[in-house]
C-alpha atoms as a PDB file:
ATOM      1  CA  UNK A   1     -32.147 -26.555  -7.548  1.00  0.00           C
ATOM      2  CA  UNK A   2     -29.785 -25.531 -10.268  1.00  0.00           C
ATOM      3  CA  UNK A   3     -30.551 -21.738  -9.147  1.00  0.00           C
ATOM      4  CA  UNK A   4     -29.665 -22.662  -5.554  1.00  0.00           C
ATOM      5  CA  UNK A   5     -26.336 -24.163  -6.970  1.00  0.00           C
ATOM      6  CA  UNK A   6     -25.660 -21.023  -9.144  1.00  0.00           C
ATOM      7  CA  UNK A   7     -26.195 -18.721  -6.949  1.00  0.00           C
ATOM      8  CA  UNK A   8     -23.810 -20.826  -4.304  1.00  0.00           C
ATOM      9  CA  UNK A   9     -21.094 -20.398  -7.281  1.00  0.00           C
ATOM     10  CA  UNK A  10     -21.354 -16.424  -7.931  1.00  0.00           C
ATOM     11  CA  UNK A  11     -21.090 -16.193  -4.506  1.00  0.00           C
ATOM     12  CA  UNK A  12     -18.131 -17.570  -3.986  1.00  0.00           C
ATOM     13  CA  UNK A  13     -16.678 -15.701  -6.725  1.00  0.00           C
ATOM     14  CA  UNK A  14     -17.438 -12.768  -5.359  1.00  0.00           C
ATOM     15  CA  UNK A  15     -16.092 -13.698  -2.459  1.00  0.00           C
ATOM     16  CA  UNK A  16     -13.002 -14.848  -3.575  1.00  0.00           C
ATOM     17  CA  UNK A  17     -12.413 -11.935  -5.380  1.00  0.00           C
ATOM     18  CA  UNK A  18     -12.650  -9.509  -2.836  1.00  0.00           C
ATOM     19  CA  UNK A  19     -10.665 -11.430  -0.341  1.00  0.00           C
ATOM     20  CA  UNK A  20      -7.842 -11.721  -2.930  1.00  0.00           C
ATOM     21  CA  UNK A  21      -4.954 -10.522  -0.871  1.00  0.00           C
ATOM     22  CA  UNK A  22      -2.458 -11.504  -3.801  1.00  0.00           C
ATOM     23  CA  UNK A  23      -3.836  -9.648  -6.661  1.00  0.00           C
ATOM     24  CA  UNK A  24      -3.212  -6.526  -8.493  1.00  0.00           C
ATOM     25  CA  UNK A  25      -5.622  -3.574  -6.607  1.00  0.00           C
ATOM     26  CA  UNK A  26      -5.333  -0.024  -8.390  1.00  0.00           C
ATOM     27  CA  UNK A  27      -6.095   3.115  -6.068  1.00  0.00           C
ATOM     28  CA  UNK A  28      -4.643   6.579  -5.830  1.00  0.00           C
ATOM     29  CA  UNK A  29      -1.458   6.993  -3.213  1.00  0.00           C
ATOM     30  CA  UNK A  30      -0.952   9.833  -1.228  1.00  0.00           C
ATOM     31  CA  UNK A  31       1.582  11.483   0.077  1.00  0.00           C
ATOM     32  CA  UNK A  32       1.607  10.747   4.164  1.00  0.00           C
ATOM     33  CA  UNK A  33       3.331  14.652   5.094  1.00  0.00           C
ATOM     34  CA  UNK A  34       4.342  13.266   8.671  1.00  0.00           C
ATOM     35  CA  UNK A  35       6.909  11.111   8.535  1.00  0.00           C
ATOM     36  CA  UNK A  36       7.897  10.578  11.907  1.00  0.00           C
ATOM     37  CA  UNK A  37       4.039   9.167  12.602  1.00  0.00           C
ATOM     38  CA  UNK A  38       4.420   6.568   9.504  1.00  0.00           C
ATOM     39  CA  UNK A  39       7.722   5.646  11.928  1.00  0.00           C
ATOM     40  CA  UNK A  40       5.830   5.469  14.898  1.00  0.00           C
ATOM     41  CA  UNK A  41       2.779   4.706  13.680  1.00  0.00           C
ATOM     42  CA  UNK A  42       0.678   2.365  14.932  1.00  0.00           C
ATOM     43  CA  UNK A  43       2.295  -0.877  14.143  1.00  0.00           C
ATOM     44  CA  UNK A  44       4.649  -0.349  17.241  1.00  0.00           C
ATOM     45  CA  UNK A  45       7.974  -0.558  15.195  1.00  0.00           C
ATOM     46  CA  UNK A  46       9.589   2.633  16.541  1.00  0.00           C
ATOM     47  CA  UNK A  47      12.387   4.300  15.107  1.00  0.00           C
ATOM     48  CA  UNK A  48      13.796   1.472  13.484  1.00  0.00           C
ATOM     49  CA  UNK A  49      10.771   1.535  11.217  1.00  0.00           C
ATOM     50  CA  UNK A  50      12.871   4.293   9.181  1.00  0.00           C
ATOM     51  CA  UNK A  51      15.470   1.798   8.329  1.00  0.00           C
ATOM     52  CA  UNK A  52      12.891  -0.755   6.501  1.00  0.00           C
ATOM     53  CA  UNK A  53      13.491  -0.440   2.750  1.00  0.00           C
ATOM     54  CA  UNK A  54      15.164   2.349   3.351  1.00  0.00           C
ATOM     55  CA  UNK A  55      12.221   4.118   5.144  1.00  0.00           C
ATOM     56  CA  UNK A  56       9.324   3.091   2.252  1.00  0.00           C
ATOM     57  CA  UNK A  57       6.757   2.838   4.745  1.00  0.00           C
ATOM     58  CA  UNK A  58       3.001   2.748   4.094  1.00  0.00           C
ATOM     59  CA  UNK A  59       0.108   3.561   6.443  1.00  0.00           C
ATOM     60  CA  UNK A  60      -2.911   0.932   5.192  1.00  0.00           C
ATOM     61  CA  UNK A  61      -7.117   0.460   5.507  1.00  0.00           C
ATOM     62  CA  UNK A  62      -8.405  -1.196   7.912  1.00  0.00           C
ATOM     63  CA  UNK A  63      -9.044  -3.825   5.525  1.00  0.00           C
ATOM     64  CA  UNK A  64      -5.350  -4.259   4.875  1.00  0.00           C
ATOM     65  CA  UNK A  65      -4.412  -3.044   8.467  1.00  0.00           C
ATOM     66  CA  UNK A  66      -6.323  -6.277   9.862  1.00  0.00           C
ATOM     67  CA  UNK A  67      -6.192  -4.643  13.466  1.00  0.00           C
ATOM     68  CA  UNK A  68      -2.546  -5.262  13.366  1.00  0.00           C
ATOM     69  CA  UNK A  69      -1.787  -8.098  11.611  1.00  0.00           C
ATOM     70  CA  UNK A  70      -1.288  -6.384   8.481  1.00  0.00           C
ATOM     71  CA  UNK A  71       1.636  -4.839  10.237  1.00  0.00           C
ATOM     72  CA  UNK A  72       4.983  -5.773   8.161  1.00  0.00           C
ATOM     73  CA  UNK A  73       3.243  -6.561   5.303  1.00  0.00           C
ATOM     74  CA  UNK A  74       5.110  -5.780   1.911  1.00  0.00           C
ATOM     75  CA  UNK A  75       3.343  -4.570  -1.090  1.00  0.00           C
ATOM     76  CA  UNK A  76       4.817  -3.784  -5.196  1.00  0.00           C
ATOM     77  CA  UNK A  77       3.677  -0.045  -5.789  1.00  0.00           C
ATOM     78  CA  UNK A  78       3.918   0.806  -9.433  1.00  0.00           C
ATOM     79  CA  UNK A  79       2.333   4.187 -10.468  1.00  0.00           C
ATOM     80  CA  UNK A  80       0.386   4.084 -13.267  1.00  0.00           C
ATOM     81  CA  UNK A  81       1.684   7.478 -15.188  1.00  0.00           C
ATOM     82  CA  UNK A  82       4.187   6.782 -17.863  1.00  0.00           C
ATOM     83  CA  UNK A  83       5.673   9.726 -18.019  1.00  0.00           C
ATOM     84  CA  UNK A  84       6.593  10.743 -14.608  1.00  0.00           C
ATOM     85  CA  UNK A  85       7.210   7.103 -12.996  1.00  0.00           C
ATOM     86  CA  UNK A  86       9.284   4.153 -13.821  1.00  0.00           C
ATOM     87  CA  UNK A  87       7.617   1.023 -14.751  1.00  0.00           C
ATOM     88  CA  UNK A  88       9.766  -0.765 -11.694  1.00  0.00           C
ATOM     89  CA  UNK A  89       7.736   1.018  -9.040  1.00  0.00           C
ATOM     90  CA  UNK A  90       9.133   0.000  -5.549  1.00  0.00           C
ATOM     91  CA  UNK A  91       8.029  -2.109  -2.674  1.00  0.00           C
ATOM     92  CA  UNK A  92       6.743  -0.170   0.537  1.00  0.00           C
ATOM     93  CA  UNK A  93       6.105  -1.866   4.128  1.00  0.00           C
ATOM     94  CA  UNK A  94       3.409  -1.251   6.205  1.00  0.00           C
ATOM     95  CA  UNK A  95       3.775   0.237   9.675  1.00  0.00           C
ATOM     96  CA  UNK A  96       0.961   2.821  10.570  1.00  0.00           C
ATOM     97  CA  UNK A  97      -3.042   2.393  10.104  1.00  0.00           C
ATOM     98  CA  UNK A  98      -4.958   5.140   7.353  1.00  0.00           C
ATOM     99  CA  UNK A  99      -8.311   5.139   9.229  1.00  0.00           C
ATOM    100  CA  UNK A 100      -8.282   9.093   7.907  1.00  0.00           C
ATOM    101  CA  UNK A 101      -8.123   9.340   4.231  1.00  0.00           C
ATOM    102  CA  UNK A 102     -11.256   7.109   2.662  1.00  0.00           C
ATOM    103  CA  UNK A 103      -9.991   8.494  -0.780  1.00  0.00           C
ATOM    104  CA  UNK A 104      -6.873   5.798  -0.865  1.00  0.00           C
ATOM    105  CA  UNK A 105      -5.867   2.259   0.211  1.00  0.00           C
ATOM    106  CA  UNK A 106      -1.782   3.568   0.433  1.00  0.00           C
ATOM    107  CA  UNK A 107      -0.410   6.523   2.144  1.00  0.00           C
ATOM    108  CA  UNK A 108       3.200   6.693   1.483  1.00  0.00           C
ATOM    109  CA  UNK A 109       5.953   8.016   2.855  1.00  0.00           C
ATOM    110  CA  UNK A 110       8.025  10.875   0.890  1.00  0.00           C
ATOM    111  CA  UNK A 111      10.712   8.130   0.105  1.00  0.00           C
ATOM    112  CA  UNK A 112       8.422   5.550  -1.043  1.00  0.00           C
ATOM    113  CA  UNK A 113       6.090   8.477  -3.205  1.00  0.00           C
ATOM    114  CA  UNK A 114       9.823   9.730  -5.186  1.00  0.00           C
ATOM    115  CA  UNK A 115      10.932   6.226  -5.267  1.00  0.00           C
ATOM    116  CA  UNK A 116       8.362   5.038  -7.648  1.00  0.00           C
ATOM    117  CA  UNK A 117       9.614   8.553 -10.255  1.00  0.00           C
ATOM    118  CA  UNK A 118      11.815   8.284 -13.514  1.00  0.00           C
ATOM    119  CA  UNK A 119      15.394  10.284 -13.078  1.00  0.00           C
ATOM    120  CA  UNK A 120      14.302  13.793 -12.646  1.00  0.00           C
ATOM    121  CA  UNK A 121      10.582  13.563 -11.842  1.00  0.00           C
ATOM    122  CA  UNK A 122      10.985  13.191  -7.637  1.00  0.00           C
ATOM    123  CA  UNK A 123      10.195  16.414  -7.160  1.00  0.00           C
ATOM    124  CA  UNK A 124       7.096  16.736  -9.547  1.00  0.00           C
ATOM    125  CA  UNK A 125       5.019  13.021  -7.932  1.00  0.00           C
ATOM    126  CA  UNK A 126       6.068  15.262  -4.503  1.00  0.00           C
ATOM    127  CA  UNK A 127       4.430  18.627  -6.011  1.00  0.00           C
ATOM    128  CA  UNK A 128       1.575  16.223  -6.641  1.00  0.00           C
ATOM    129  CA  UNK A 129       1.674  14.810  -3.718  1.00  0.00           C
ATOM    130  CA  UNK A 130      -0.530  11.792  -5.199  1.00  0.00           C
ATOM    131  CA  UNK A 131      -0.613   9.303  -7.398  1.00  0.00           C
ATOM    132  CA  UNK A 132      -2.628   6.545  -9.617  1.00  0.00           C
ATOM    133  CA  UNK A 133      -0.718   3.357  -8.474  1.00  0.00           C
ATOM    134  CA  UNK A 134      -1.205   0.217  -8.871  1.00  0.00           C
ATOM    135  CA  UNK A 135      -0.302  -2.584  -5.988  1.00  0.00           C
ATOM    136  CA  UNK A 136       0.403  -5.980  -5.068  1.00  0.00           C
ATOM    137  CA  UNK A 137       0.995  -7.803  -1.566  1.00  0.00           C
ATOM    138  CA  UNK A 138       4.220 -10.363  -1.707  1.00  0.00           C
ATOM    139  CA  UNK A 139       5.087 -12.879   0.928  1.00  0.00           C
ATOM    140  CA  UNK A 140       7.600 -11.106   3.109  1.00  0.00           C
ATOM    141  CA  UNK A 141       6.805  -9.936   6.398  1.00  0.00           C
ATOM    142  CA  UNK A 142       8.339  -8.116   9.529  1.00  0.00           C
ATOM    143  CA  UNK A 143       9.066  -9.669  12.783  1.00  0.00           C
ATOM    144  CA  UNK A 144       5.894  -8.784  15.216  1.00  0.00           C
ATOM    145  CA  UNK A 145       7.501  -6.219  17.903  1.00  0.00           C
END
Protein backbone atom coordinates (compact mmCIF):
# COMPACT_ATOMS: atom_id res chain seq x y z
CA UNK A 1 0.00 0.00 0.00
CA UNK A 2 2.66 2.46 0.93
CA UNK A 3 4.23 1.75 -2.71
CA UNK A 4 0.84 2.51 -4.28
CA UNK A 5 0.86 5.84 -2.23
CA UNK A 6 4.51 6.65 -3.27
CA UNK A 7 4.29 6.10 -6.44
CA UNK A 8 0.83 8.36 -6.50
CA UNK A 9 3.30 11.17 -4.95
CA UNK A 10 6.33 11.02 -7.60
CA UNK A 11 3.82 11.18 -9.96
CA UNK A 12 2.44 14.10 -9.23
CA UNK A 13 5.69 15.67 -8.94
CA UNK A 14 6.52 14.93 -12.07
CA UNK A 15 3.65 16.17 -13.20
CA UNK A 16 3.66 19.27 -11.61
CA UNK A 17 6.88 19.97 -12.71
CA UNK A 18 6.47 19.71 -16.20
CA UNK A 19 3.25 21.58 -16.31
CA UNK A 20 4.96 24.47 -14.44
CA UNK A 21 4.03 27.32 -16.68
CA UNK A 22 5.57 29.88 -14.07
CA UNK A 23 9.01 28.63 -13.68
CA UNK A 24 12.38 29.38 -14.93
CA UNK A 25 12.89 26.98 -18.40
CA UNK A 26 16.51 27.40 -20.01
CA UNK A 27 16.74 26.63 -23.91
CA UNK A 28 18.70 28.15 -26.74
CA UNK A 29 16.83 31.27 -28.73
CA UNK A 30 17.08 31.78 -32.18
CA UNK A 31 17.03 34.30 -34.29
CA UNK A 32 13.40 34.19 -36.32
CA UNK A 33 15.10 35.97 -39.93
CA UNK A 34 11.43 36.85 -41.13
CA UNK A 35 10.07 39.37 -39.39
CA UNK A 36 7.09 40.24 -41.12
CA UNK A 37 5.80 36.34 -40.47
CA UNK A 38 6.53 36.75 -36.49
CA UNK A 39 3.95 39.96 -37.33
CA UNK A 40 1.62 37.98 -39.07
CA UNK A 41 2.18 34.95 -37.70
CA UNK A 42 -0.19 32.76 -36.69
CA UNK A 43 -1.70 34.33 -33.68
CA UNK A 44 -3.84 36.60 -36.06
CA UNK A 45 -2.52 39.98 -34.61
CA UNK A 46 -1.59 41.62 -37.93
CA UNK A 47 0.47 44.50 -38.32
CA UNK A 48 -0.12 45.89 -35.10
CA UNK A 49 1.78 42.94 -33.71
CA UNK A 50 5.02 45.16 -34.55
CA UNK A 51 4.00 47.73 -32.09
CA UNK A 52 3.88 45.15 -28.95
CA UNK A 53 6.96 45.87 -26.81
CA UNK A 54 8.20 47.58 -29.35
CA UNK A 55 8.05 44.63 -31.85
CA UNK A 56 9.74 41.79 -29.21
CA UNK A 57 7.75 39.15 -30.59
CA UNK A 58 8.33 35.41 -30.10
CA UNK A 59 7.14 32.47 -32.22
CA UNK A 60 6.55 29.43 -29.38
CA UNK A 61 6.16 25.21 -29.21
CA UNK A 62 3.30 23.82 -29.46
CA UNK A 63 3.49 23.19 -25.91
CA UNK A 64 3.58 26.89 -25.17
CA UNK A 65 1.55 27.75 -28.39
CA UNK A 66 -1.51 25.73 -26.78
CA UNK A 67 -3.26 25.79 -30.33
CA UNK A 68 -3.71 29.42 -29.79
CA UNK A 69 -4.18 30.17 -26.49
CA UNK A 70 -0.70 30.80 -25.83
CA UNK A 71 -1.18 33.70 -28.14
CA UNK A 72 -0.29 37.09 -26.11
CA UNK A 73 1.48 35.42 -23.68
CA UNK A 74 4.52 37.40 -22.13
CA UNK A 75 7.67 35.75 -21.16
CA UNK A 76 11.28 37.36 -19.16
CA UNK A 77 14.16 36.32 -21.67
CA UNK A 78 17.50 36.69 -20.01
CA UNK A 79 20.50 35.21 -21.96
CA UNK A 80 22.67 33.35 -20.10
CA UNK A 81 26.26 34.77 -21.50
CA UNK A 82 27.79 37.34 -19.27
CA UNK A 83 29.73 38.89 -21.45
CA UNK A 84 27.71 39.73 -24.40
CA UNK A 85 24.13 40.22 -22.62
CA UNK A 86 22.82 42.26 -19.82
CA UNK A 87 21.61 40.55 -16.81
CA UNK A 88 18.03 42.57 -17.37
CA UNK A 89 17.19 40.50 -20.43
CA UNK A 90 13.80 41.77 -21.87
CA UNK A 91 10.28 40.53 -22.06
CA UNK A 92 9.08 39.20 -25.60
CA UNK A 93 5.26 38.41 -26.57
CA UNK A 94 4.15 35.67 -28.35
CA UNK A 95 2.40 35.97 -31.71
CA UNK A 96 3.45 33.18 -34.27
CA UNK A 97 3.69 29.19 -33.63
CA UNK A 98 7.63 27.41 -34.00
CA UNK A 99 6.30 24.01 -35.19
CA UNK A 100 9.83 24.16 -37.40
CA UNK A 101 12.82 24.44 -35.25
CA UNK A 102 12.73 21.30 -32.53
CA UNK A 103 16.22 22.70 -31.41
CA UNK A 104 14.45 25.76 -29.28
CA UNK A 105 11.34 26.66 -27.24
CA UNK A 106 11.85 30.76 -28.40
CA UNK A 107 12.36 32.14 -31.77
CA UNK A 108 12.84 35.78 -31.49
CA UNK A 109 12.52 38.51 -33.39
CA UNK A 110 15.78 40.71 -34.35
CA UNK A 111 14.54 43.36 -31.74
CA UNK A 112 13.87 41.04 -29.01
CA UNK A 113 17.49 38.84 -29.89
CA UNK A 114 19.67 42.66 -29.61
CA UNK A 115 17.47 43.69 -26.86
CA UNK A 116 18.65 41.17 -24.42
CA UNK A 117 22.84 42.57 -25.48
CA UNK A 118 25.11 44.87 -23.21
CA UNK A 119 25.91 48.47 -25.04
CA UNK A 120 27.84 47.44 -28.02
CA UNK A 121 27.21 43.70 -28.35
CA UNK A 122 23.72 43.97 -30.73
CA UNK A 123 25.43 43.23 -33.52
CA UNK A 124 27.59 40.21 -32.25
CA UNK A 125 24.06 38.01 -30.40
CA UNK A 126 22.80 39.01 -34.31
CA UNK A 127 26.16 37.49 -35.95
CA UNK A 128 25.22 34.60 -33.68
CA UNK A 129 22.06 34.58 -34.45
CA UNK A 130 21.37 32.36 -31.17
CA UNK A 131 21.49 32.29 -27.85
CA UNK A 132 21.53 30.28 -24.31
CA UNK A 133 18.55 32.08 -22.58
CA UNK A 134 16.88 31.54 -19.90
CA UNK A 135 12.84 32.30 -19.57
CA UNK A 136 9.95 32.90 -17.53
CA UNK A 137 6.07 33.35 -18.35
CA UNK A 138 4.44 36.52 -16.29
CA UNK A 139 0.77 37.25 -16.03
CA UNK A 140 0.12 39.74 -18.79
CA UNK A 141 -1.64 38.87 -21.78
CA UNK A 142 -2.96 40.35 -25.18
CA UNK A 143 -6.48 40.95 -26.05
CA UNK A 144 -7.68 37.72 -28.27
CA UNK A 145 -8.19 39.30 -31.96
Amino acid sequence: MAIFFYSIFTLSLIASAIACDRCLHQTKAVLFTNASALSYGACGYGSSATSFYNGHLAAAVPSIFKFGSGCGACFQVRCMDGKMCSKAGTEVIVTDLNNKNTQTELVLSSRALMAMANKGMEQNILKLGAANVEYKRYNFHLPKY
